[in-house]
Protein backbone atom coordinates (compact mmCIF):
# COMPACT_ATOMS: atom_id res chain seq x y z
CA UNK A 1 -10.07 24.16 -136.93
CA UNK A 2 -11.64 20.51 -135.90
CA UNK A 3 -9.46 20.10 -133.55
CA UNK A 4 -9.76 22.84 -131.82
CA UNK A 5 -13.58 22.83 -131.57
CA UNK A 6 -12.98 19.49 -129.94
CA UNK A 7 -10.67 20.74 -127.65
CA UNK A 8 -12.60 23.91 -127.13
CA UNK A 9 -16.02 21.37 -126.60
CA UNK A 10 -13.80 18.66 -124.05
CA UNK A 11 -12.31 22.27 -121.96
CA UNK A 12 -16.48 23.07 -121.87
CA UNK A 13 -17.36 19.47 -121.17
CA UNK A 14 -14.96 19.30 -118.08
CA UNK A 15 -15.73 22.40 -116.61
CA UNK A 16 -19.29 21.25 -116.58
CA UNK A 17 -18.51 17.69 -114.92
CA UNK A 18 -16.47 19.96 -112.32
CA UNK A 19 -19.08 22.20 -111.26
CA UNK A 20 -22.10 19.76 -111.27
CA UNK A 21 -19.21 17.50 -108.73
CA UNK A 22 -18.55 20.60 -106.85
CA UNK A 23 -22.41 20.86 -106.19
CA UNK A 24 -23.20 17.79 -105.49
CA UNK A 25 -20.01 17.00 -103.02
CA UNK A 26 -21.20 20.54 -101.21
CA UNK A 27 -25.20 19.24 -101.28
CA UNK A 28 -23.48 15.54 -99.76
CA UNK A 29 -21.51 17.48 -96.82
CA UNK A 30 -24.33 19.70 -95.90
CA UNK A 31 -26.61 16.55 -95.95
CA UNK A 32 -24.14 14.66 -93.88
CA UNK A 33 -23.94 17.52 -91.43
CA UNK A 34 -27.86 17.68 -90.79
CA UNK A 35 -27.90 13.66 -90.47
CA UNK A 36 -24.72 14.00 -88.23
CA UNK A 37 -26.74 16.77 -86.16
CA UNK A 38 -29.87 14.43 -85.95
CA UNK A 39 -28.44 11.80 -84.55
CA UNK A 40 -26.80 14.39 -81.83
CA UNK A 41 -23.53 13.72 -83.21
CA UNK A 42 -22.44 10.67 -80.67
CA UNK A 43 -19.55 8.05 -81.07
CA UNK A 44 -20.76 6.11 -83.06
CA UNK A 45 -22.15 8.44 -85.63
CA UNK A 46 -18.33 9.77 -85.89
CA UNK A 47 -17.18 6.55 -86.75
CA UNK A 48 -19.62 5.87 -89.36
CA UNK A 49 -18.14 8.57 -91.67
């Protein structure tokens, strides 16, 4: 029964850790799209990322 309220807890735990990732790689990329836009997306901006 421990063990599976461990397993049950570390299943919870990563899903979690996944979705506050998910959100913050999709909060990066817009981020990086608006800077990218700013700068009028030349060159050099390009090869920065």
């Amino acid at each position: 029964m421990l063990t599976f309220a461990q397993v049950n807890f570390g299943l919870n735990l990563a899903g979690l850790i996944g979705i506050i990732y998910f959100l913050l790689a999709v909060i990066y990329f817009i981020l990086t799209v608006v800077w990218l836009a700013k700068r009028g997306t030349r060159l050099t901006g390009w090869a920065l990322v």
